[in-house]
C-alpha atoms as a PDB file:
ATOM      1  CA  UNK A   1      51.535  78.315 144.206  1.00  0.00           C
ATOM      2  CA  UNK A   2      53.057  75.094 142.788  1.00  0.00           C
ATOM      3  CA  UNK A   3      49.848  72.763 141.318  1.00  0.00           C
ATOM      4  CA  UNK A   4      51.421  69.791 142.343  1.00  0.00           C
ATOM      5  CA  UNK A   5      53.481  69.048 145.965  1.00  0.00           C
ATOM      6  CA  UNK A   6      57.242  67.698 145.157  1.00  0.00           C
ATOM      7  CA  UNK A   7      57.071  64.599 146.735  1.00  0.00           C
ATOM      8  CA  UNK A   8      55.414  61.274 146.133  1.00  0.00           C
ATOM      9  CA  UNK A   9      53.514  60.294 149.104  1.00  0.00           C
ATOM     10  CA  UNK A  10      50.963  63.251 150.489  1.00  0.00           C
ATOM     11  CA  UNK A  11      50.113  63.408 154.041  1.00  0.00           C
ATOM     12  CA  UNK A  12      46.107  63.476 154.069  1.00  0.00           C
ATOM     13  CA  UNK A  13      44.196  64.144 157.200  1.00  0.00           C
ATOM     14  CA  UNK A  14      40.035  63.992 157.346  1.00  0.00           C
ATOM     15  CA  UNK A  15      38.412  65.856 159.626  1.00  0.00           C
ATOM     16  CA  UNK A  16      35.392  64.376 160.815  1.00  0.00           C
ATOM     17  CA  UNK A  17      36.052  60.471 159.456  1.00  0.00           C
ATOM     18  CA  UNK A  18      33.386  59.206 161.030  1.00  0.00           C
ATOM     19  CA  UNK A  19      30.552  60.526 159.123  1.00  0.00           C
ATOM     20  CA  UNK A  20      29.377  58.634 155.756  1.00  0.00           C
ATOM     21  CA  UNK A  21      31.130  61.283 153.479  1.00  0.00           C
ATOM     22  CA  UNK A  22      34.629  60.982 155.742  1.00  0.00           C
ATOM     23  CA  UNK A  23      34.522  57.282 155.880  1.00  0.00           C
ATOM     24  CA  UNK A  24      33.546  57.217 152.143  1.00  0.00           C
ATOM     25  CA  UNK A  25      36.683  59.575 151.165  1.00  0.00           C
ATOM     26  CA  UNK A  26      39.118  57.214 153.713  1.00  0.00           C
ATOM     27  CA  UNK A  27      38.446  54.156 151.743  1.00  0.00           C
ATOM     28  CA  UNK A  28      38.951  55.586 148.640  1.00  0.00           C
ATOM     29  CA  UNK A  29      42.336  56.635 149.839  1.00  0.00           C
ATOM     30  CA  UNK A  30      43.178  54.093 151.417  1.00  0.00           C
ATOM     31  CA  UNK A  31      43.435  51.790 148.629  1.00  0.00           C
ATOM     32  CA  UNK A  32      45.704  54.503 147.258  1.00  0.00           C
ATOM     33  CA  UNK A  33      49.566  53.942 147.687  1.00  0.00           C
ATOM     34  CA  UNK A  34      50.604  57.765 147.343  1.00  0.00           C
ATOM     35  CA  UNK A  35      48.921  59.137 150.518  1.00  0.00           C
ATOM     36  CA  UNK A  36      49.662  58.705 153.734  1.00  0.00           C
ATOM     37  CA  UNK A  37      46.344  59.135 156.109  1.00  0.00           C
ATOM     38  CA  UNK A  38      47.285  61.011 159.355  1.00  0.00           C
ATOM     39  CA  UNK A  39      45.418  59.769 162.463  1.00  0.00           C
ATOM     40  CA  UNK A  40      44.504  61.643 165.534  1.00  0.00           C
ATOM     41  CA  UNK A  41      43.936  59.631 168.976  1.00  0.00           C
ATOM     42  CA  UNK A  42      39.637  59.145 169.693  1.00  0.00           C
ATOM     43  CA  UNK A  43      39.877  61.388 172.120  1.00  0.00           C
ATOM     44  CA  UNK A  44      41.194  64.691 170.474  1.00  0.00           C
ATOM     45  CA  UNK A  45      38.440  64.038 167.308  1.00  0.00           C
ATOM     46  CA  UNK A  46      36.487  67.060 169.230  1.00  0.00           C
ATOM     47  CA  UNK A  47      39.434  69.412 170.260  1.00  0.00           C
ATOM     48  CA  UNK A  48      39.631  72.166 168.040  1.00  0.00           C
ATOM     49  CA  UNK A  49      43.622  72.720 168.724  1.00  0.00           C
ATOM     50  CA  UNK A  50      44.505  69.478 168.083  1.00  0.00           C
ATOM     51  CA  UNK A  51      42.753  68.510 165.120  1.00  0.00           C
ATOM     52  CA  UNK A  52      44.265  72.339 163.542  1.00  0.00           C
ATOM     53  CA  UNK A  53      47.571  70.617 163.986  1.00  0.00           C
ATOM     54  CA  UNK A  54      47.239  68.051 162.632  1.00  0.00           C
ATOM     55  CA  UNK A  55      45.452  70.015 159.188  1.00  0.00           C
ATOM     56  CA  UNK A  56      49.043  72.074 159.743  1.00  0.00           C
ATOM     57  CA  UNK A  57      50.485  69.348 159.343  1.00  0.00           C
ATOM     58  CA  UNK A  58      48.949  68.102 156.579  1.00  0.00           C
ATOM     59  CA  UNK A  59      49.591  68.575 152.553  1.00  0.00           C
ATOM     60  CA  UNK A  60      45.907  68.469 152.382  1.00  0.00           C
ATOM     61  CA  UNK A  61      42.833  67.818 154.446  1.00  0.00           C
ATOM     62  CA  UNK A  62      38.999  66.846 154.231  1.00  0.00           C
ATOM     63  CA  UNK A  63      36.579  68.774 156.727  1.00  0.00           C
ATOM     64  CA  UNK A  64      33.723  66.482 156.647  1.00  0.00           C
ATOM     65  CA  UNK A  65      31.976  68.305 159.464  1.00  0.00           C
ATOM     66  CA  UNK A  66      28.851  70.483 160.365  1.00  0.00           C
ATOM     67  CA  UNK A  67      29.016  74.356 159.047  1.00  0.00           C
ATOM     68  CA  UNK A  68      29.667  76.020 162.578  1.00  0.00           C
ATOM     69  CA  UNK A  69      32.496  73.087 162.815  1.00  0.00           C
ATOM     70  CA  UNK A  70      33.653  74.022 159.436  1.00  0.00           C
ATOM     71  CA  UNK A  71      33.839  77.671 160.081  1.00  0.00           C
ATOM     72  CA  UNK A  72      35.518  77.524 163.562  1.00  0.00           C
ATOM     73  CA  UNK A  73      38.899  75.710 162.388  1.00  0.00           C
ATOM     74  CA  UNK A  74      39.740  77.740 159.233  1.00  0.00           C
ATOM     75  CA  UNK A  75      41.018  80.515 160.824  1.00  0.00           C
ATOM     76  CA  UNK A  76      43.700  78.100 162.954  1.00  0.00           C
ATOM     77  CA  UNK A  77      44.882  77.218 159.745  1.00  0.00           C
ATOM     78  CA  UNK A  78      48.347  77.588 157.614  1.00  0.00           C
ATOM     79  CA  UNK A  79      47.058  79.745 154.596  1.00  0.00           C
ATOM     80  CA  UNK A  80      49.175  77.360 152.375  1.00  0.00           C
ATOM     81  CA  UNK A  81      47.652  74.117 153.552  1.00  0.00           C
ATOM     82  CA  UNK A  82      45.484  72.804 150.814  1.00  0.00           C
ATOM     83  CA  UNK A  83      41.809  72.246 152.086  1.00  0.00           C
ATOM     84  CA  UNK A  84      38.155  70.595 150.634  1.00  0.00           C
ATOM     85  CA  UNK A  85      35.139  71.856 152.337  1.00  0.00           C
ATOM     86  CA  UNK A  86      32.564  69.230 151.756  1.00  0.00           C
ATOM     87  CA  UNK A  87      29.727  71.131 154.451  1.00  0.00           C
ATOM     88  CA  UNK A  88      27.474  73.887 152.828  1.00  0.00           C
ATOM     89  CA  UNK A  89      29.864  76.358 154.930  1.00  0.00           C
ATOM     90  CA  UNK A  90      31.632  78.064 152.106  1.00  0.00           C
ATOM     91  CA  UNK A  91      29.721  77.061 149.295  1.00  0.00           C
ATOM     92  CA  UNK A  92      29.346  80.750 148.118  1.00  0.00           C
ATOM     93  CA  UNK A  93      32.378  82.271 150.218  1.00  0.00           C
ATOM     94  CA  UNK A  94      33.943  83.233 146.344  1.00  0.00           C
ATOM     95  CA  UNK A  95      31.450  85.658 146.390  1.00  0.00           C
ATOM     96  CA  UNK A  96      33.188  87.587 148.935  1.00  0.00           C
ATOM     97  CA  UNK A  97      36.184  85.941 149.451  1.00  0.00           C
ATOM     98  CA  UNK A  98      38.828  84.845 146.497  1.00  0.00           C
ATOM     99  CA  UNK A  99      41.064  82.085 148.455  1.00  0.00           C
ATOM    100  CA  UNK A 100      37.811  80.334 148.196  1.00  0.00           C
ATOM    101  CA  UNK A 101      37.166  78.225 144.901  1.00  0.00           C
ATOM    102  CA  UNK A 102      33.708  75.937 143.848  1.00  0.00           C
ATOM    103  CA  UNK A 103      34.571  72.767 143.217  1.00  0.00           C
ATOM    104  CA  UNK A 104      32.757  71.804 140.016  1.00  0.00           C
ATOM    105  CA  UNK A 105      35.873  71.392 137.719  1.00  0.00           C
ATOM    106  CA  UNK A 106      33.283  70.698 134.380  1.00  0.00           C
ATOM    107  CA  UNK A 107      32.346  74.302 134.797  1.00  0.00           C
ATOM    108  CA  UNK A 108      34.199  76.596 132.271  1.00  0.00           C
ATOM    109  CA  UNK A 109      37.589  78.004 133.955  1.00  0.00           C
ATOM    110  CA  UNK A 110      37.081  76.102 137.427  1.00  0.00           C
ATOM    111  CA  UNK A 111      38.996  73.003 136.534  1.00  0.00           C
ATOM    112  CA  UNK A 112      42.372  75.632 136.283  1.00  0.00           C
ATOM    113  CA  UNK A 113      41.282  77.547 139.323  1.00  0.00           C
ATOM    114  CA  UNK A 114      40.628  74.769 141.334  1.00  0.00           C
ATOM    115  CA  UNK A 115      44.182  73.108 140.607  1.00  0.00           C
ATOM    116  CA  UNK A 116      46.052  76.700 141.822  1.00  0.00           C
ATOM    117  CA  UNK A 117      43.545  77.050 145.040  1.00  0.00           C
ATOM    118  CA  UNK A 118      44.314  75.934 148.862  1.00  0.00           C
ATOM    119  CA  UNK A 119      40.767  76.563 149.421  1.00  0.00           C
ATOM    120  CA  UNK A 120      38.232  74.428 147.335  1.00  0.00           C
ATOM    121  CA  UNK A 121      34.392  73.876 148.439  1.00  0.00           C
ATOM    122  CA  UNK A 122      32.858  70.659 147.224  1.00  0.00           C
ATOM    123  CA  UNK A 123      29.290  71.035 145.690  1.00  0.00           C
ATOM    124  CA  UNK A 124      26.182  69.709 147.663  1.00  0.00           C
ATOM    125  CA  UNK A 125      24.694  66.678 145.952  1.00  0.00           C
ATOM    126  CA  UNK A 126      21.011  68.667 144.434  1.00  0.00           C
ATOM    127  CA  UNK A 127      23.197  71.639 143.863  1.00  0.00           C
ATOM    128  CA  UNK A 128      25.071  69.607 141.503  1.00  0.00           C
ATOM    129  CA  UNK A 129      22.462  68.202 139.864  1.00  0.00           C
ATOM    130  CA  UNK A 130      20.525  71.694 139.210  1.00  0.00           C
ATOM    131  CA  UNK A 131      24.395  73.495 138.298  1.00  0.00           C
ATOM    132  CA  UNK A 132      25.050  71.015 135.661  1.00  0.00           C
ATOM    133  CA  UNK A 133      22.101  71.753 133.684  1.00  0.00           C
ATOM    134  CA  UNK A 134      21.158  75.388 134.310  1.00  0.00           C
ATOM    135  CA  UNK A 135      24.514  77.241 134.921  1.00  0.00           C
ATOM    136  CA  UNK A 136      26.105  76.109 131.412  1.00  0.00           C
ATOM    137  CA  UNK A 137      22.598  77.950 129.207  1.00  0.00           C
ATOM    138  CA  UNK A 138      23.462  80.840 131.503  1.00  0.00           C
ATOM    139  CA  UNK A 139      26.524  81.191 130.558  1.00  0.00           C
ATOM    140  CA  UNK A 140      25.950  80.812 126.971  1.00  0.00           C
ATOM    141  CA  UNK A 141      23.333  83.548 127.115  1.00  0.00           C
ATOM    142  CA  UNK A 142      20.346  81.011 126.501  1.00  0.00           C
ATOM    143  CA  UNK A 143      18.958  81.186 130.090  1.00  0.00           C
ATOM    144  CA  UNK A 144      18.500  84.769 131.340  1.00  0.00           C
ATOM    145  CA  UNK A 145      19.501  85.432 134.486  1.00  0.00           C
ATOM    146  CA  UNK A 146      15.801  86.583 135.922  1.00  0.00           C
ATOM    147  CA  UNK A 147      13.827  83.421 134.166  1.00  0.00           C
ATOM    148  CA  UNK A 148      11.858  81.940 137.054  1.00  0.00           C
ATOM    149  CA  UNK A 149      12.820  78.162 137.247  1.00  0.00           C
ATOM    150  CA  UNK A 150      11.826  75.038 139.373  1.00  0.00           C
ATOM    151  CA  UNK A 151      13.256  72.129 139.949  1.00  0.00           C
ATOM    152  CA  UNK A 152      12.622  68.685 142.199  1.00  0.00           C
ATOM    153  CA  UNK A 153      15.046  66.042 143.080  1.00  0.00           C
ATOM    154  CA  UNK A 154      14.745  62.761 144.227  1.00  0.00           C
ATOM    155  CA  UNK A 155      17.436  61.075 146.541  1.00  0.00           C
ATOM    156  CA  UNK A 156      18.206  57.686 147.927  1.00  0.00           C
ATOM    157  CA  UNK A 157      18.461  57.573 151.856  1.00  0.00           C
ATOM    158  CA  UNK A 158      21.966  57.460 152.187  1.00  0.00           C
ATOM    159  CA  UNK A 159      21.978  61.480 152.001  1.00  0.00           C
ATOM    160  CA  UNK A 160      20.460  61.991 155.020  1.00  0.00           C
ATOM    161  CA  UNK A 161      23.841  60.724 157.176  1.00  0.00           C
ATOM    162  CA  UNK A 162      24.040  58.415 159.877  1.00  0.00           C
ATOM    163  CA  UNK A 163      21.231  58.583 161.399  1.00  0.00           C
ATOM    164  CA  UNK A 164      18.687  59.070 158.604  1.00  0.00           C
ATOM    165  CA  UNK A 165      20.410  55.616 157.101  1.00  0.00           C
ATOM    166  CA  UNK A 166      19.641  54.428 160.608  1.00  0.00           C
ATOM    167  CA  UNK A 167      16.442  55.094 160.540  1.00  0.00           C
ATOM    168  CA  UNK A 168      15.619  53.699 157.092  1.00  0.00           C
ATOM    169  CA  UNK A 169      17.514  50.217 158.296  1.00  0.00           C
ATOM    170  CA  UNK A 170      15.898  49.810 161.669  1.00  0.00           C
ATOM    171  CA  UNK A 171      13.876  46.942 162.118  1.00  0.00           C
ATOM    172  CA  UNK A 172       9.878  47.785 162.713  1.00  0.00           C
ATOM    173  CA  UNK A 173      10.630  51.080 161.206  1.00  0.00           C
ATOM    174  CA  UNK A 174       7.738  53.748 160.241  1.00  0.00           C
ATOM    175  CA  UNK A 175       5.525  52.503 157.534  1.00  0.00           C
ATOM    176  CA  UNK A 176       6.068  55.916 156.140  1.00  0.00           C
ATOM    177  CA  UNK A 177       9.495  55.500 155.353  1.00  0.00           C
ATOM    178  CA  UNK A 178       8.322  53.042 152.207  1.00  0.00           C
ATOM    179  CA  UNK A 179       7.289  56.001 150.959  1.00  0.00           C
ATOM    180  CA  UNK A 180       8.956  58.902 148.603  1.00  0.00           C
ATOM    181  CA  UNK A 181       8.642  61.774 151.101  1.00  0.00           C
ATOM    182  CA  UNK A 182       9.113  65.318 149.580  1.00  0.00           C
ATOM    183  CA  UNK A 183      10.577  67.866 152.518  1.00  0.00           C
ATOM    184  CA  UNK A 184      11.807  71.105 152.870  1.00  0.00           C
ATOM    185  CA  UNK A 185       8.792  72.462 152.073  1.00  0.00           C
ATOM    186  CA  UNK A 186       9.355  75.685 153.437  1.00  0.00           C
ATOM    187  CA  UNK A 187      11.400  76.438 150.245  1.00  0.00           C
ATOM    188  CA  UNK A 188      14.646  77.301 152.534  1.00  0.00           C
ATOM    189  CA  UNK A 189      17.096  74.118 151.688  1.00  0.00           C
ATOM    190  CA  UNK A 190      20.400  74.637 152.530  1.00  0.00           C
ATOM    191  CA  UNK A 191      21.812  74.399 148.807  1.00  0.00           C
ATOM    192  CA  UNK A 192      19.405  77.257 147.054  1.00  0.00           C
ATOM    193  CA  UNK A 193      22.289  79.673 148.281  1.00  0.00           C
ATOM    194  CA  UNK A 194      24.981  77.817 145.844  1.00  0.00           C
ATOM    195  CA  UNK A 195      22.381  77.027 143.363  1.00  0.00           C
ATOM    196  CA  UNK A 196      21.479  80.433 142.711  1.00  0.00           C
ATOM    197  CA  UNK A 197      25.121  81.800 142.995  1.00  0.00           C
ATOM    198  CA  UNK A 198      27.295  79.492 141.179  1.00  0.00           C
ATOM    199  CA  UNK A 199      24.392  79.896 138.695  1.00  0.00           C
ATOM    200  CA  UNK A 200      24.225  83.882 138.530  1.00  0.00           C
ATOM    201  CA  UNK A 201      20.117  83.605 138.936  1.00  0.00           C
ATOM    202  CA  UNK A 202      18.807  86.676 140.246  1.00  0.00           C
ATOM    203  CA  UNK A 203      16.239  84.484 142.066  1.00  0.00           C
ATOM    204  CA  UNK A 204      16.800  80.479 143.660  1.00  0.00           C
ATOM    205  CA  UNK A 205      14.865  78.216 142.107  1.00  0.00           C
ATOM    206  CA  UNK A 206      11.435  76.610 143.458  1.00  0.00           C
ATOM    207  CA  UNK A 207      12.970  73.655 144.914  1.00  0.00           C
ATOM    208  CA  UNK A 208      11.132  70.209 145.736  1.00  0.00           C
ATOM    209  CA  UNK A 209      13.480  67.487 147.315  1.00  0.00           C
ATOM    210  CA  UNK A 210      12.629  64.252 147.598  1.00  0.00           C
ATOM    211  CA  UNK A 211      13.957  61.198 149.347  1.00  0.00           C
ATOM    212  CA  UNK A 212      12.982  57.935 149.043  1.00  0.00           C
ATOM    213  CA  UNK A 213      13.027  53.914 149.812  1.00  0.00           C
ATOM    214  CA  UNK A 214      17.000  53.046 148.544  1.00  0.00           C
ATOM    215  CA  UNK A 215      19.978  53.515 149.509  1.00  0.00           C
ATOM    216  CA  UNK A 216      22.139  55.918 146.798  1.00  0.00           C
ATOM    217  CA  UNK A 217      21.716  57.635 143.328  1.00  0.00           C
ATOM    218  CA  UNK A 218      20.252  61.234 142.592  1.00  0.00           C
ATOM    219  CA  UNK A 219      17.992  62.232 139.565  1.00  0.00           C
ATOM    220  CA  UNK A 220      17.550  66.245 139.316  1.00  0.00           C
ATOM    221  CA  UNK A 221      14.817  67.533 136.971  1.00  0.00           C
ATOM    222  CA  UNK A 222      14.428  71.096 135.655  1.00  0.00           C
ATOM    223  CA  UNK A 223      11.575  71.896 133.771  1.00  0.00           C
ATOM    224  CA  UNK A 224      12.021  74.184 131.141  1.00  0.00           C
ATOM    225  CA  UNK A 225       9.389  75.718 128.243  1.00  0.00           C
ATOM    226  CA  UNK A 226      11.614  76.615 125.518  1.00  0.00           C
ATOM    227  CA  UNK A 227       9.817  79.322 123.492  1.00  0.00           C
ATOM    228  CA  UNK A 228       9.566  81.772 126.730  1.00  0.00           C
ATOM    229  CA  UNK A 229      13.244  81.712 126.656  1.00  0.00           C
ATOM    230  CA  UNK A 230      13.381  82.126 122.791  1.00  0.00           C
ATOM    231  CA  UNK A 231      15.324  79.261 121.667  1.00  0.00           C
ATOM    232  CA  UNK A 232      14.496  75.354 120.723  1.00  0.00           C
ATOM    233  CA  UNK A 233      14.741  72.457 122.516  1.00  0.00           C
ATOM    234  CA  UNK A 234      17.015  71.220 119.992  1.00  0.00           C
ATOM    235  CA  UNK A 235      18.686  74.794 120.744  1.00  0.00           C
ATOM    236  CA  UNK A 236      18.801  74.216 124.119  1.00  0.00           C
ATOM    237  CA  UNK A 237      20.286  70.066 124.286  1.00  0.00           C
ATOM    238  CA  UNK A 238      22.842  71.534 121.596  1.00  0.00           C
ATOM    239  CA  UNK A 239      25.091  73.598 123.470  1.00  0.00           C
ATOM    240  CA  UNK A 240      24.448  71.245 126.808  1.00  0.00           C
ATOM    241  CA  UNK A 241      26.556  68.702 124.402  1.00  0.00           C
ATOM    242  CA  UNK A 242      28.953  71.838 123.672  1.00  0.00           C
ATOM    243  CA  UNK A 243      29.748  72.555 126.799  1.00  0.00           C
ATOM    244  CA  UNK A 244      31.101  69.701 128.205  1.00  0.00           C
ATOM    245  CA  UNK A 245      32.000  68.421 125.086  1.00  0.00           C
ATOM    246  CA  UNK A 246      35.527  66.063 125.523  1.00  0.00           C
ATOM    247  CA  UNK A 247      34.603  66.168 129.585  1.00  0.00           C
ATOM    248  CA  UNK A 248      35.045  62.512 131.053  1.00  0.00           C
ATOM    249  CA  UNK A 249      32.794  62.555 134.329  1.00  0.00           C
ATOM    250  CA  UNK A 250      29.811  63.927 132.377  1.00  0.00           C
ATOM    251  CA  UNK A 251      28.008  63.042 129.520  1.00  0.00           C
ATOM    252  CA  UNK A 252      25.036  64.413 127.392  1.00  0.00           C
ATOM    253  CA  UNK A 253      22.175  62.280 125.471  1.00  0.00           C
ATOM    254  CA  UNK A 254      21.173  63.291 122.577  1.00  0.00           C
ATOM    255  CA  UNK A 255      17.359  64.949 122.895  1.00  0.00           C
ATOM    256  CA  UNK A 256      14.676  62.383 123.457  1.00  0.00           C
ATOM    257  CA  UNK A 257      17.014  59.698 123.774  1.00  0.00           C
ATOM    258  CA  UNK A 258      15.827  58.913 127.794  1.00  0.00           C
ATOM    259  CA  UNK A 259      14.441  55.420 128.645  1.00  0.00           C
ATOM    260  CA  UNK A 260      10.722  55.431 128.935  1.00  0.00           C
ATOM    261  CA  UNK A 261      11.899  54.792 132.842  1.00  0.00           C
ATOM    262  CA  UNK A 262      14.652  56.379 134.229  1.00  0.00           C
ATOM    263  CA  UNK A 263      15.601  54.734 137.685  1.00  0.00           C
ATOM    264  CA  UNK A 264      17.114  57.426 139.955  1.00  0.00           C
ATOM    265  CA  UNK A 265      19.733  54.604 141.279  1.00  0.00           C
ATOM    266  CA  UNK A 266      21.083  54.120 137.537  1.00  0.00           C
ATOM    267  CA  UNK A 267      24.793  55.107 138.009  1.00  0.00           C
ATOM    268  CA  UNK A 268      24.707  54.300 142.126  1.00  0.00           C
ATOM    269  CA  UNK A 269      28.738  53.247 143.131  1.00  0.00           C
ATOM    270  CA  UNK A 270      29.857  55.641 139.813  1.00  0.00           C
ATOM    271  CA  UNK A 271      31.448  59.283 140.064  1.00  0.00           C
ATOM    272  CA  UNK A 272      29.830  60.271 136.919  1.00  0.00           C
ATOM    273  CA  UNK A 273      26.995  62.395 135.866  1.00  0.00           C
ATOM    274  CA  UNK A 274      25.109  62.310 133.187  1.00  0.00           C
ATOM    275  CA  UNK A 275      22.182  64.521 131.486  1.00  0.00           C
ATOM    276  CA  UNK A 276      19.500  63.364 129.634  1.00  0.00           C
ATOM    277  CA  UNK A 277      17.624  66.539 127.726  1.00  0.00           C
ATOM    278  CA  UNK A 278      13.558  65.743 126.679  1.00  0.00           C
ATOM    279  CA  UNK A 279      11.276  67.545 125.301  1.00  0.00           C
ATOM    280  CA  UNK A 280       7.155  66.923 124.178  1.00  0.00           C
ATOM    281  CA  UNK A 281       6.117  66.393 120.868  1.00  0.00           C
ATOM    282  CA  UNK A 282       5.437  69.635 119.720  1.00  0.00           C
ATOM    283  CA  UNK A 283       8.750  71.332 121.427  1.00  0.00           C
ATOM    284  CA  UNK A 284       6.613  73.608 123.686  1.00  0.00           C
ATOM    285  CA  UNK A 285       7.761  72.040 126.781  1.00  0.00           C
ATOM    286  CA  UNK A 286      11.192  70.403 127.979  1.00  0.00           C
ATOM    287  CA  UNK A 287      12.979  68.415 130.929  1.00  0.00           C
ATOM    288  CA  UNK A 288      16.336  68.809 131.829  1.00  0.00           C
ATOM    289  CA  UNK A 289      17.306  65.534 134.463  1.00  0.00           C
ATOM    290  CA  UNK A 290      20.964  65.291 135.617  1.00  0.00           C
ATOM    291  CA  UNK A 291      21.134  61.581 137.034  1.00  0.00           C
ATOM    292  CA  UNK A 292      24.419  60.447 139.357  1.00  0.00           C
ATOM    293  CA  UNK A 293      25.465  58.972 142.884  1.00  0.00           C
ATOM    294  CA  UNK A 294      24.422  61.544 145.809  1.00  0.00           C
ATOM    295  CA  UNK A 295      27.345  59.486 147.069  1.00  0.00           C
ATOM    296  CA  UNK A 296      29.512  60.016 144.174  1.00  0.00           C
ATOM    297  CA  UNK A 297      29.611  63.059 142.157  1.00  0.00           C
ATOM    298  CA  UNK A 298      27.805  64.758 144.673  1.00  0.00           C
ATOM    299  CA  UNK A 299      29.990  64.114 147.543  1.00  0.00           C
ATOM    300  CA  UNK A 300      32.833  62.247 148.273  1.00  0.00           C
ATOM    301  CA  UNK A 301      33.456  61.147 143.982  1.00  0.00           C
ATOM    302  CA  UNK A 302      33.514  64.887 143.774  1.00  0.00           C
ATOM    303  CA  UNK A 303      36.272  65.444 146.900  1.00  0.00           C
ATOM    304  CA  UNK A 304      38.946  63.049 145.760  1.00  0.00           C
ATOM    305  CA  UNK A 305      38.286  64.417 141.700  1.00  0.00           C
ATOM    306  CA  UNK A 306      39.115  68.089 143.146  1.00  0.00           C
ATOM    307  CA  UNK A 307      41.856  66.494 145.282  1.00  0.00           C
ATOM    308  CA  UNK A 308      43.446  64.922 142.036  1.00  0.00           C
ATOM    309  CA  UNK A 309      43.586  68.169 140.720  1.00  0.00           C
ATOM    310  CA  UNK A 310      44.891  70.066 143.543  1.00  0.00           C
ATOM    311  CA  UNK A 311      47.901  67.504 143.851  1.00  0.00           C
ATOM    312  CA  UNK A 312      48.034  67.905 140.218  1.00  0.00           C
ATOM    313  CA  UNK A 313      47.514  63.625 139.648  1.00  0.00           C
ATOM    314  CA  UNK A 314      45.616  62.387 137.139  1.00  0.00           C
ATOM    315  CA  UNK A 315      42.189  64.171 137.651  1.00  0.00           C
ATOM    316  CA  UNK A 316      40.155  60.670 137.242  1.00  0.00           C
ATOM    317  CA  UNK A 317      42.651  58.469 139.403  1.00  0.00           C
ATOM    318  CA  UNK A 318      40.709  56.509 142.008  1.00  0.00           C
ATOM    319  CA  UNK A 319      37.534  57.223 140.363  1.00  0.00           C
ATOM    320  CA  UNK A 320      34.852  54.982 138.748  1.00  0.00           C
END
């Protein structure tokens, strides 16, 4: 398969542009001169026939939809047509299936394999948080696959959807909602499947979301103690810097080099990520926090990058 189409102007359809990641990904492209953004009438934005043809007739499409939606309208679809999963669907579908590619392009070999793919899954917002940090020491052979981990994230509002952002904005709302309010506590969240896959863990993490009183940004923290693993802290923040050494979306601090505050809504309205490695005094005990947009390069920032690629444009066009 070619990596880039032959003509100028791409024919883009988005399934399910009404929801906060479709409408998000529709006015990035908008402003864009290259694409063209098919339209379906209001009525046929349900029928499952019509909105496959227009996909067909796509160069590539967004399916901004719920999993069982997701799942229902690949199999109506041209095997050549480029498409970008953003629901947890196919998250871990490589696993089983190789048309399927994760869309994390700073991980090591994805950024070629999502450029030849027609079928790319975008990464859930935590799951990119906790993969940025934890799958690069894996790979390197600092982080063994069995080590137990945790993690908690915290999240503005705006990653609950339409109606959670409803329900922050109402007027008289819930005193509670001025509140951080940890959930999932049943330890089942939808993104431990990609988290422990993309990752190679033989175990998910212990995960503890968190969302709270403003609108965007994402801070991630894994806590780490660095001697039960056998390696420093300086060890540890080193080849963090390696890896994505030269990469443009992400960026490592040096150790210890966090503000004494570290607002989770830093880099909201940016599609970059950044890491911030910390450690105690004595080196016994460590925090690895991966701060971004939930908006940005954990959802739609993270489309349109893998988009770039899969046109083969300028992987950073239309991106801030």
């Amino acid at each position: 398969m070619e990596n880039a189409l032959p003509q100028q102007n791409y024919k883009i359809f988005i399934d399910g542009s009404a929801g906060t990641t479709g409408l998000r990904i529709a006015d990035r492209l908008a402003a864009r001169p290259e694409f063209t953004l098919l339209q379906i009438p209001e009525a046929d934005r349900k029928n499952l026939e019509a909105r496959a043809a227009a996909i067909n007739n796509a160069d590539l499409a967004f399916l901004c939809l719920p999993d069982a939606a997701a799942k229902e309208i690949i199999p109506l679809l041209r095997p050549d047509v480029r498409v970008l999963d953003t629901s947890t669907a196919h998250r871990t579908a490589f696993q089983t299936d190789p048309t399927w590619v994760y869309g994390l392009p700073e991980l090591h070999g994805q950024r070629a394999a999502i450029r030849a793919a027609s079928r790319v899954a975008v990464p859930g917002c935590y799951a990119t948080g906790f993969i940025t940090l934890v799958a690069p020491l894996v790979a390197c052979g600092l982080l063994g696959a069995a080590q137990p981990l945790s993690c908690y994230g915290l999240s503005g509002y705006s990653g609950a959807g339409k109606s959670g952002i409803a329900q922050y904005t109402a007027p008289g709302r819930d005193a509670a909602l001025q509140s951080p309010r940890p959930y999932g506590l049943n330890l089942t969240h939808k993104h431990l499947p990609e988290m422990q896959a993309v990752c190679g863990l033989a175990e998910p993490p212990v995960f503890c979301p968190v969302v709270d009183d403003y609108y965007a940004g994402m801070e991630v923290t894994v806590p780490l103690h660095p001697a039960q693993l056998g390696h420093t802290a300086e060890e540890l923040a080193a080849a963090l810097a390696e890896y994505y050494q030269g990469e443009g979306m992400v960026t490592v601090h040096p150790l210890n080099t966090a503000p004494g505050f570290l607002p989770a809504n830093t880099l909201a309205g940016k599609d970059t990520l950044e890491i911030y490695p910390t450690a105690s005094p004595d080196g016994k005990r460590m925090l690895l926090i991966s701060l971004f947009d939930n908006l940005g390069k954990g959802s739609s920032g993270a489309a349109v990058q893998c988009m770039n690629l899969m046109l083969g444009l300028p992987e950073g066009t239309g991106l801030v």
